[in-house]
Protein backbone atom coordinates (compact mmCIF):
# COMPACT_ATOMS: atom_id res chain seq x y z
CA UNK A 1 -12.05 147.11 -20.38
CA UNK A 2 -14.00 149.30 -18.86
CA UNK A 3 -12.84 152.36 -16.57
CA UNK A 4 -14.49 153.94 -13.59
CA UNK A 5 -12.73 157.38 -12.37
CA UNK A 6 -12.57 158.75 -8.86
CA UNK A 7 -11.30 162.18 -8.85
CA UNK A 8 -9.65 164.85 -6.07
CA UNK A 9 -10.65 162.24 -2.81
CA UNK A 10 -9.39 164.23 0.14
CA UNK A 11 -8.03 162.69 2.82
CA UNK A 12 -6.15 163.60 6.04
CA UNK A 13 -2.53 162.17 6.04
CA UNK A 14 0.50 161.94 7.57
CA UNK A 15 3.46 161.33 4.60
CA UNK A 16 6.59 163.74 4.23
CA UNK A 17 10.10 163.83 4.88
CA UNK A 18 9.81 166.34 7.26
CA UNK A 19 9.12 165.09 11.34
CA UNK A 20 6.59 168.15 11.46
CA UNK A 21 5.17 166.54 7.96
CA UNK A 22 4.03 163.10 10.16
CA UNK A 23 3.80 164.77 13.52
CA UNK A 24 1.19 167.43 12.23
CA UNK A 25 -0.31 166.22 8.67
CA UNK A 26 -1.91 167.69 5.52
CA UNK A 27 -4.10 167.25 3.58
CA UNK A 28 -4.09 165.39 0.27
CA UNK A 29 -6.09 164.44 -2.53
CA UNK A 30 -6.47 161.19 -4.98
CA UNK A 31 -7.33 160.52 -7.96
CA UNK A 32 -7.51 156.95 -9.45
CA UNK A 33 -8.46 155.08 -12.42
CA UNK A 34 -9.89 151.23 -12.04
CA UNK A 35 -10.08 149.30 -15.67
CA UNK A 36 -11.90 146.45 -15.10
CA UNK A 37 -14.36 144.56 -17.38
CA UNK A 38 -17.55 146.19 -16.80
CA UNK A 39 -20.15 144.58 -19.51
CA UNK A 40 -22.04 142.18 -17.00
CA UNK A 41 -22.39 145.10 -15.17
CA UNK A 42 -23.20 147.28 -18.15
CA UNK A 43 -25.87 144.87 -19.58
CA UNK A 44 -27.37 143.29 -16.30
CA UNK A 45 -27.52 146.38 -14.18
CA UNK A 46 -25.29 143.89 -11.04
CA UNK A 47 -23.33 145.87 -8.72
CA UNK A 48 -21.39 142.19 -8.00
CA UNK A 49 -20.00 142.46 -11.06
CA UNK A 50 -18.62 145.78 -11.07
CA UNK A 51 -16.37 147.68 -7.92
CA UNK A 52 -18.35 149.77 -5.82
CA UNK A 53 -16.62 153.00 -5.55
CA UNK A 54 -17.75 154.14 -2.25
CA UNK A 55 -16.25 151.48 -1.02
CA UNK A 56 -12.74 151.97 -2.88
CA UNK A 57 -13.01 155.41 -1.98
CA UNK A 58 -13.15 154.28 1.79
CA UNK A 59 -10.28 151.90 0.86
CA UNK A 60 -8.11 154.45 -0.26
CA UNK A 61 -8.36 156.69 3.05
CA UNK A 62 -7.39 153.75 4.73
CA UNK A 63 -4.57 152.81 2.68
CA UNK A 64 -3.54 156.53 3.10
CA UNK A 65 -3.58 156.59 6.81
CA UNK A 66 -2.56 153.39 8.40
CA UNK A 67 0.65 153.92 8.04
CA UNK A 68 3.47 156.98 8.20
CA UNK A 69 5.68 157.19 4.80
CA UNK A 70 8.31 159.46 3.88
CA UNK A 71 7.53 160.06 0.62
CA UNK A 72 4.47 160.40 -1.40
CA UNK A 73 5.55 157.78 -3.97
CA UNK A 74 5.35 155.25 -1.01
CA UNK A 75 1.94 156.10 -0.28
CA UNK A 76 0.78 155.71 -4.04
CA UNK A 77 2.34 152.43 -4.50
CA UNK A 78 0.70 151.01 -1.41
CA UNK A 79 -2.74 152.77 -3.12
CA UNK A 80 -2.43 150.65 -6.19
CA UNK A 81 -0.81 147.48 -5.25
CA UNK A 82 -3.77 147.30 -2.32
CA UNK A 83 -6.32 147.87 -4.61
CA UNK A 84 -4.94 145.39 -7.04
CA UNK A 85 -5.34 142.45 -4.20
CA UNK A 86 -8.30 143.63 -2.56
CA UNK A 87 -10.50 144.03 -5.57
CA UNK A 88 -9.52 140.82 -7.69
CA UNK A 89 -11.91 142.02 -10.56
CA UNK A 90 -9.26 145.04 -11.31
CA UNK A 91 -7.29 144.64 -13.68
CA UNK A 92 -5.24 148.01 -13.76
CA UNK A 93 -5.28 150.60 -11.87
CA UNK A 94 -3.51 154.32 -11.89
CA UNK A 95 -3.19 156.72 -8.97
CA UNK A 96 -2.57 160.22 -8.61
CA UNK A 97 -1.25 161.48 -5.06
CA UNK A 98 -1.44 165.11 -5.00
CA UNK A 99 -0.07 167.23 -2.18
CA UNK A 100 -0.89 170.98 -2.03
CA UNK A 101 0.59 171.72 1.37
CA UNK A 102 3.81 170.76 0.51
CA UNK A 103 6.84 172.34 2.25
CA UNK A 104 7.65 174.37 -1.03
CA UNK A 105 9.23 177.92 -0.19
CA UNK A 106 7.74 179.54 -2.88
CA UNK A 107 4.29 180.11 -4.62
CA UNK A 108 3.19 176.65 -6.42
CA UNK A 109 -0.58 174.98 -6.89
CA UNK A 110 0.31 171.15 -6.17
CA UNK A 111 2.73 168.58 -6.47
CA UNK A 112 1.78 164.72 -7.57
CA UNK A 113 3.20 161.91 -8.53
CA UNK A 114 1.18 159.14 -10.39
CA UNK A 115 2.23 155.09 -10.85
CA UNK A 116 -0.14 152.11 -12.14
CA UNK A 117 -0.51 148.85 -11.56
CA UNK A 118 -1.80 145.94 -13.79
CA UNK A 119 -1.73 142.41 -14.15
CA UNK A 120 0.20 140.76 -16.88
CA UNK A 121 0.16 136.53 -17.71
CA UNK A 122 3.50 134.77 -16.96
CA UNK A 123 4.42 131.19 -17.51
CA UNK A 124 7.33 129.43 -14.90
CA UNK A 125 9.06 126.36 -15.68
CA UNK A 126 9.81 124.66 -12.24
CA UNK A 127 11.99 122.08 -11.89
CA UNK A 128 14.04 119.54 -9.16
CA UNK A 129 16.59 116.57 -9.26
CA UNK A 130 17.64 116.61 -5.67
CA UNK A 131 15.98 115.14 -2.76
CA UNK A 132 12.16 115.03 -2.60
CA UNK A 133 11.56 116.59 -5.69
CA UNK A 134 7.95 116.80 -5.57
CA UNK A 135 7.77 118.36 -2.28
CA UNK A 136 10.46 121.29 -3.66
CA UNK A 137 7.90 122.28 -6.57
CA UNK A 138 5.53 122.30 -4.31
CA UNK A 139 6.92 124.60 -1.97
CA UNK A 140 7.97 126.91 -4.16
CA UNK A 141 4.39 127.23 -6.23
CA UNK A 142 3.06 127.89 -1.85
CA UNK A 143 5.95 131.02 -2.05
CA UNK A 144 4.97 131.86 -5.40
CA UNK A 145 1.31 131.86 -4.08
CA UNK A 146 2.30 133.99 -1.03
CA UNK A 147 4.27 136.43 -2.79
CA UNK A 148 2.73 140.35 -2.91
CA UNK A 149 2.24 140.99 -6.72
CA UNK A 150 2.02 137.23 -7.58
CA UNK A 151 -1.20 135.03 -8.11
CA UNK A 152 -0.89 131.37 -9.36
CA UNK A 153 -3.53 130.18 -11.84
CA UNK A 154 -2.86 127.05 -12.91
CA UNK A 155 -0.05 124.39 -12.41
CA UNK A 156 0.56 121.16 -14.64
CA UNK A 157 1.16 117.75 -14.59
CA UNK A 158 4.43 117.31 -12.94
CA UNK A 159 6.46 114.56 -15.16
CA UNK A 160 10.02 112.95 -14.81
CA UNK A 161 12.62 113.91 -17.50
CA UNK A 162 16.18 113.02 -18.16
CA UNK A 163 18.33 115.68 -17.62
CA UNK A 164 19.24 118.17 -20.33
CA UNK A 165 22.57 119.88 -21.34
CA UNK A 166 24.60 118.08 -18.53
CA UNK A 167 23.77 114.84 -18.27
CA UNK A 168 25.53 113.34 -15.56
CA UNK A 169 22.75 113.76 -12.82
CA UNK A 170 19.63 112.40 -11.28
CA UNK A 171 16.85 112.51 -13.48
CA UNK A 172 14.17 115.66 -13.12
CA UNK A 173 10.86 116.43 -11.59
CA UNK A 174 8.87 119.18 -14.45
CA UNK A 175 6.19 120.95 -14.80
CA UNK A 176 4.97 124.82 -16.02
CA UNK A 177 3.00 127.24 -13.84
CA UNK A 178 0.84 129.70 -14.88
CA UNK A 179 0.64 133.12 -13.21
CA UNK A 180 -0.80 136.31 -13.56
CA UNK A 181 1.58 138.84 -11.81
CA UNK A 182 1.90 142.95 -11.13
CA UNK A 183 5.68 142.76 -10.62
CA UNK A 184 8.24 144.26 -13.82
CA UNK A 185 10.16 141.02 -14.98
CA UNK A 186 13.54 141.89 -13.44
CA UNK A 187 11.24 142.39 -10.04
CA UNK A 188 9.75 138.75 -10.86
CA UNK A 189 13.32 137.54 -11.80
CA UNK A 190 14.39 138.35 -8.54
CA UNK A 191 11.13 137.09 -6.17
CA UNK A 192 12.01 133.70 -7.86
CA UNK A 193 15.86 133.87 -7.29
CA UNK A 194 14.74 134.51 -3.48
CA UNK A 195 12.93 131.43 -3.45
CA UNK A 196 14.79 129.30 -5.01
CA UNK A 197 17.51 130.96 -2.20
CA UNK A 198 15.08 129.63 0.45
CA UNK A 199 14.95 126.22 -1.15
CA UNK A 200 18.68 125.97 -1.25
CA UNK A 201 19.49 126.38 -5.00
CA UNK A 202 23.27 126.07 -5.27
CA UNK A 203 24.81 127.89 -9.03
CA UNK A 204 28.32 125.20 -9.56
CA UNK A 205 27.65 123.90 -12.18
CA UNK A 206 25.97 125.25 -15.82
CA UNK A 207 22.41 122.53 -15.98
CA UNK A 208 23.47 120.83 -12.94
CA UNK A 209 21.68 119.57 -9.96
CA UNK A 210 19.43 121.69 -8.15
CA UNK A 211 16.75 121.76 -5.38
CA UNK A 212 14.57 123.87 -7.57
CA UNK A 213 14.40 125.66 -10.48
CA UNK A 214 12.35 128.59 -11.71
CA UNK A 215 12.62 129.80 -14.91
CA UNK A 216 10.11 132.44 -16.46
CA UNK A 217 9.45 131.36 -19.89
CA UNK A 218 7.01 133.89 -20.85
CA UNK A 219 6.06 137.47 -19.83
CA UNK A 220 3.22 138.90 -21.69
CA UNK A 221 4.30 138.98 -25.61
CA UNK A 222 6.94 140.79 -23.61
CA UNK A 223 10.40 140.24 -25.29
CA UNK A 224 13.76 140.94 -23.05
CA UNK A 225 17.14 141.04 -23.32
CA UNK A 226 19.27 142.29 -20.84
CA UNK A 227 22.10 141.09 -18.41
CA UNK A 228 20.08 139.37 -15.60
CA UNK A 229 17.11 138.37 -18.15
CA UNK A 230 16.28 136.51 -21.33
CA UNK A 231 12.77 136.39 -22.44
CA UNK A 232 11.12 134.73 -24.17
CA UNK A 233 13.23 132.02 -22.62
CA UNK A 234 15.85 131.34 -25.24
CA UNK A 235 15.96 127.96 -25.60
CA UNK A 236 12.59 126.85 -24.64
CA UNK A 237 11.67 125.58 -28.51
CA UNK A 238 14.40 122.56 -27.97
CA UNK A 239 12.73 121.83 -24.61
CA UNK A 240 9.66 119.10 -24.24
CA UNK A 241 10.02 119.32 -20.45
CA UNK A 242 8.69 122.65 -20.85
CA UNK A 243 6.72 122.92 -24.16
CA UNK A 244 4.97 119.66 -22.60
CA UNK A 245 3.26 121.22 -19.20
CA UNK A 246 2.95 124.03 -20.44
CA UNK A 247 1.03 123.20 -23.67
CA UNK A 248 -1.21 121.86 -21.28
CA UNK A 249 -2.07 124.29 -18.95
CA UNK A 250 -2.16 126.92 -21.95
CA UNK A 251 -1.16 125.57 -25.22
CA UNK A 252 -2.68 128.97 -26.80
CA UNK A 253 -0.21 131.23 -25.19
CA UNK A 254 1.53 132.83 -27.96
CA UNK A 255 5.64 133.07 -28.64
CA UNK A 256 6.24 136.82 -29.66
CA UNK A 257 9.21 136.04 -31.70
CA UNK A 258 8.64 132.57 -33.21
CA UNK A 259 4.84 133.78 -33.62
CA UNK A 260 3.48 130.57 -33.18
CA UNK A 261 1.08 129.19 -30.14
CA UNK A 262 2.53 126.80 -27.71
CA UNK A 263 0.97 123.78 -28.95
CA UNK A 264 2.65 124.63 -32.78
CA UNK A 265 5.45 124.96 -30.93
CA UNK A 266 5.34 121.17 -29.21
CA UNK A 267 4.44 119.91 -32.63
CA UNK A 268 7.00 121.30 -34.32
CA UNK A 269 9.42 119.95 -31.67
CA UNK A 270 7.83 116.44 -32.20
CA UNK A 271 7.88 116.81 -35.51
CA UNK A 272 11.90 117.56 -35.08
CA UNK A 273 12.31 114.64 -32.87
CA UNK A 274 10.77 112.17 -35.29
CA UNK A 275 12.91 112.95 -38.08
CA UNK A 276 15.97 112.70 -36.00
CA UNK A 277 14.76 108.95 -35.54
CA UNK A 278 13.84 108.26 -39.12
């Protein structure tokens, strides 16, 4: 990637947790860092494919004073995350907020705080047996695709399944969706969770019926393990219903701890299968 740098912006701003802080203002100064890749740019001398800084620079004063915040971390996140969706060629970005003025009782230069954003690949199995199935998946991929810190890339085939694990049900609706996303897993975890919510997802019983169903089977070559959050998703090797779509929206993607692509994966499955029928 390449990186452009904008250093010490100063802008006129109305953040603290003091009244006299928002009533009054200070000023404060921003630095950022945009990674983004910059060889068309490099080798055809194109402005379009670069980010014009004069422009993020008048960006980032707006981003600064549109709104009031309480704390300076606030006003850093909305920095990044803004500059993440309004300049779609980013692919990171860093801020540093500085604030010299602050209300500090004793001698001090500044005080900063600095967050990033950047966009890492995610793969969602979706899935329905209740009621219009179809029209479930498809509402959910519309609130994936509305969701701050989420952009859909690519959805498969959807394809009809019997049901796995518990098998007294309806048969399913499947498919994989490919995302690229800003959020920290457990953040993603729970954006889905909220959705499915919305879509009235009901938890009685383990692989039982359901409205919808959204499952992140990859995160990066991310792998997790904690109370909320398994990935990669643990028993996604066993399952066609998801190696299937999702080998074809991006059989390359790569399993971090079987260390095999997608599509080995799906082979190895059918592979697996066959034998059991020999």
């Amino acid at each position: 990637m390449g990186h452009i740098g904008i250093r010490d912006l100063e802008v006129y701003a109305y953040h603290g947790v003091y009244p006299e802080e928002r009533e009054k203002g200070q000023t404060f100064y921003v630095s950022a860092d945009l990674y983004l890749d910059t060889w068309k740019a490099e080798h055809e001398d194109d402005l379009d494919a670069s980010v014009h800084y004069g422009l993020v620079c008048e960006s980032i004063k707006d981003y600064m004073t549109r709104e009031k915040y309480l704390l300076i971390e606030r006003a850093a996140d909305e920095i990044c995350e803004n500059l993440m969706k309004d300049y779609p060629k980013l692919n990171k970005v860093c801020v540093k907020l500085y604030k010299p003025e602050a209300p500090i009782p004793m001698p001090f230069g500044t005080v900063f705080v600095e967050t990033s954003r950047s966009w890492t690949e995610a793969y969602i199995a979706v899935g329905s047996n209740m009621g219009d199935k179809e029209n479930y998946i498809r509402q959910a991929i519309g609130m994936m695709e509305e969701t701050r810190g989420i952009q859909v890339k690519k959805v498969s085939e959807l394809i009809c399944t019997e049901p796995y694990g518990y098998t007294d049900q309806e048969t399913f609706l499947n498919g994989c969706v490919w995302i690229r996303t800003w959020l920290p897993p457990e953040e993603l975890l729970k954006r889905l969770q909220e959705i499915e919510h919305k879509l009235h997802r009901e938890r009685k019983i383990h692989w039982g019926p359901r409205t919808i169903d959204l499952d992140i089977i990859l995160y990066g070559e991310e792998v997790i393990h904690t109370k909320d959050l398994s990935v990669p998703h643990p028993d996604m090797v066993n399952r066609m219903f998801v190696l299937g779509p999702l080998d074809e929206i991006a059989g390359w993607a790569w399993h971090p701890v079987e260390h095999k692509t997608i599509h080995q994966l799906k082979e190895s499955l059918n592979e697996r299968e066959a034998e059991k029928h020999d």
